[in-house]
Protein backbone atom coordinates (compact mmCIF):
# COMPACT_ATOMS: atom_id res chain seq x y z
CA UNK A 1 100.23 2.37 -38.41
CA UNK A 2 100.29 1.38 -41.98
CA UNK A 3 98.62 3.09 -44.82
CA UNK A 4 98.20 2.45 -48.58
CA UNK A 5 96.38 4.82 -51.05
CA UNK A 6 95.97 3.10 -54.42
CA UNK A 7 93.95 6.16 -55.75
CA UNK A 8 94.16 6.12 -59.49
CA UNK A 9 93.65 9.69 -60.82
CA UNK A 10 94.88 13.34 -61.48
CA UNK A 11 96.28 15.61 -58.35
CA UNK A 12 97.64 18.57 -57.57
CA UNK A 13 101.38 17.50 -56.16
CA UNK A 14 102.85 21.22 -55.26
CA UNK A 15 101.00 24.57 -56.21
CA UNK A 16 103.34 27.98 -55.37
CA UNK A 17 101.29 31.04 -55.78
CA UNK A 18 103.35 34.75 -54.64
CA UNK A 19 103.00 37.68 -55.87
CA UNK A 20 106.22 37.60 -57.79
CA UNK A 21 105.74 33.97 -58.93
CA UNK A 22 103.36 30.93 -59.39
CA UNK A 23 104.42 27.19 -60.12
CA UNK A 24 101.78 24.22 -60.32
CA UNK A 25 102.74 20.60 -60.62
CA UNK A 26 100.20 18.14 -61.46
CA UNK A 27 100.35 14.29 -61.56
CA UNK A 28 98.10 11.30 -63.04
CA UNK A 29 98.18 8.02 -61.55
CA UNK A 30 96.85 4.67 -63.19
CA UNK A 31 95.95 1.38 -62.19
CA UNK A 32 99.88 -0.61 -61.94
CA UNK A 33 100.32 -4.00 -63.87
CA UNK A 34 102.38 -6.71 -63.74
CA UNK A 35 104.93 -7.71 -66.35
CA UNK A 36 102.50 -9.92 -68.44
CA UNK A 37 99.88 -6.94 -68.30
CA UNK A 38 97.65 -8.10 -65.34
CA UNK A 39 95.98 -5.41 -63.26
CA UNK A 40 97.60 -5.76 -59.54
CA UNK A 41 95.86 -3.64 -56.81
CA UNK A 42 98.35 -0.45 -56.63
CA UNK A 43 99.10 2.35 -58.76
CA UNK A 44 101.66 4.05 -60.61
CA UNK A 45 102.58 7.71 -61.63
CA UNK A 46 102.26 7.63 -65.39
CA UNK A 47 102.77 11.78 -66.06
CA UNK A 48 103.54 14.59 -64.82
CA UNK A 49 102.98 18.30 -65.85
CA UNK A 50 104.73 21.37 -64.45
CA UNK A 51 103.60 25.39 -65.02
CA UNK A 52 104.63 28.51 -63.83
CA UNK A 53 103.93 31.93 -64.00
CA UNK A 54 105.45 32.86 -67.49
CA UNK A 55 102.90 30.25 -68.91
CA UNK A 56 105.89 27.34 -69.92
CA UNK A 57 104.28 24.21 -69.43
CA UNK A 58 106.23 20.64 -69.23
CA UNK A 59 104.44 17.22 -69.52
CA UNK A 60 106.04 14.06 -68.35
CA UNK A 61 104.21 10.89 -69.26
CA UNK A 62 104.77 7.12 -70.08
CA UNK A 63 104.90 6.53 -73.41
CA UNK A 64 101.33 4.41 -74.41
CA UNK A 65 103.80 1.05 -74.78
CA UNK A 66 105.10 1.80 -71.19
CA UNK A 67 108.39 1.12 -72.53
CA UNK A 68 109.38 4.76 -72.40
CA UNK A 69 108.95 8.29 -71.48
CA UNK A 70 107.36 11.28 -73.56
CA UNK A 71 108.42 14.60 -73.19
CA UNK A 72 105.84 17.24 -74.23
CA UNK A 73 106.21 21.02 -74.38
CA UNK A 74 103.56 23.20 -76.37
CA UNK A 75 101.68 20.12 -77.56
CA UNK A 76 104.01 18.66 -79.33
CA UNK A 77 107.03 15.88 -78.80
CA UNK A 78 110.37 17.05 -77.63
CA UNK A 79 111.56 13.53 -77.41
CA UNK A 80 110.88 10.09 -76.50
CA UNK A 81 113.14 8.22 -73.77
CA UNK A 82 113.40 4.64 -73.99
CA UNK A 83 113.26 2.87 -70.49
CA UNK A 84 116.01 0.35 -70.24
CA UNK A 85 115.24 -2.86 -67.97
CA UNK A 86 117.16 -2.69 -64.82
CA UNK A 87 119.23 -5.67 -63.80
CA UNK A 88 119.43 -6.09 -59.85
CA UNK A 89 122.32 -8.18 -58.54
């Protein structure tokens, strides 16, 4: 059997609630595109954003250029990673 969800969105990936702890993670997915910017039918994880029970919060996302990563903490920018293209041989 073969399945394929191209749901484009935000979910609920993992949520840990105990009484001496909570966690949440939370992910957005987007339409994929090709190299030349063409919508293709599939999607992509673009962010992610993690909380737990002392109220720390962590966001993950592709940076608007998709050429790198953003990496949020209290609203602001903690720092940008530049994606480097990967060469397969």
């Amino acid at each position: 059997m073969d399945y394929t969800f191209n749901g484009f969105g935000e979910y609920t990936m993992l949520s840990i609630n105990t009484s001496r702890a909570s966690f949440i993670l939370q992910a957005r997915t987007e339409p994929a595109s090709s190299a030349n910017r063409t919508t293709i039918n599939a999607t992509v994880f673009t962010a992610f954003v993690a909380k737990d029970h002392t109220g720390s919060k962590v966001q993950i996302e592709m940076a608007r250029n998709k050429e790198g990563l953003d990496f949020i903490s209290f609203n602001f920018m903690i720092q940008e990673l530049k994606m480097f293209e990967k060469h397969i041989i």
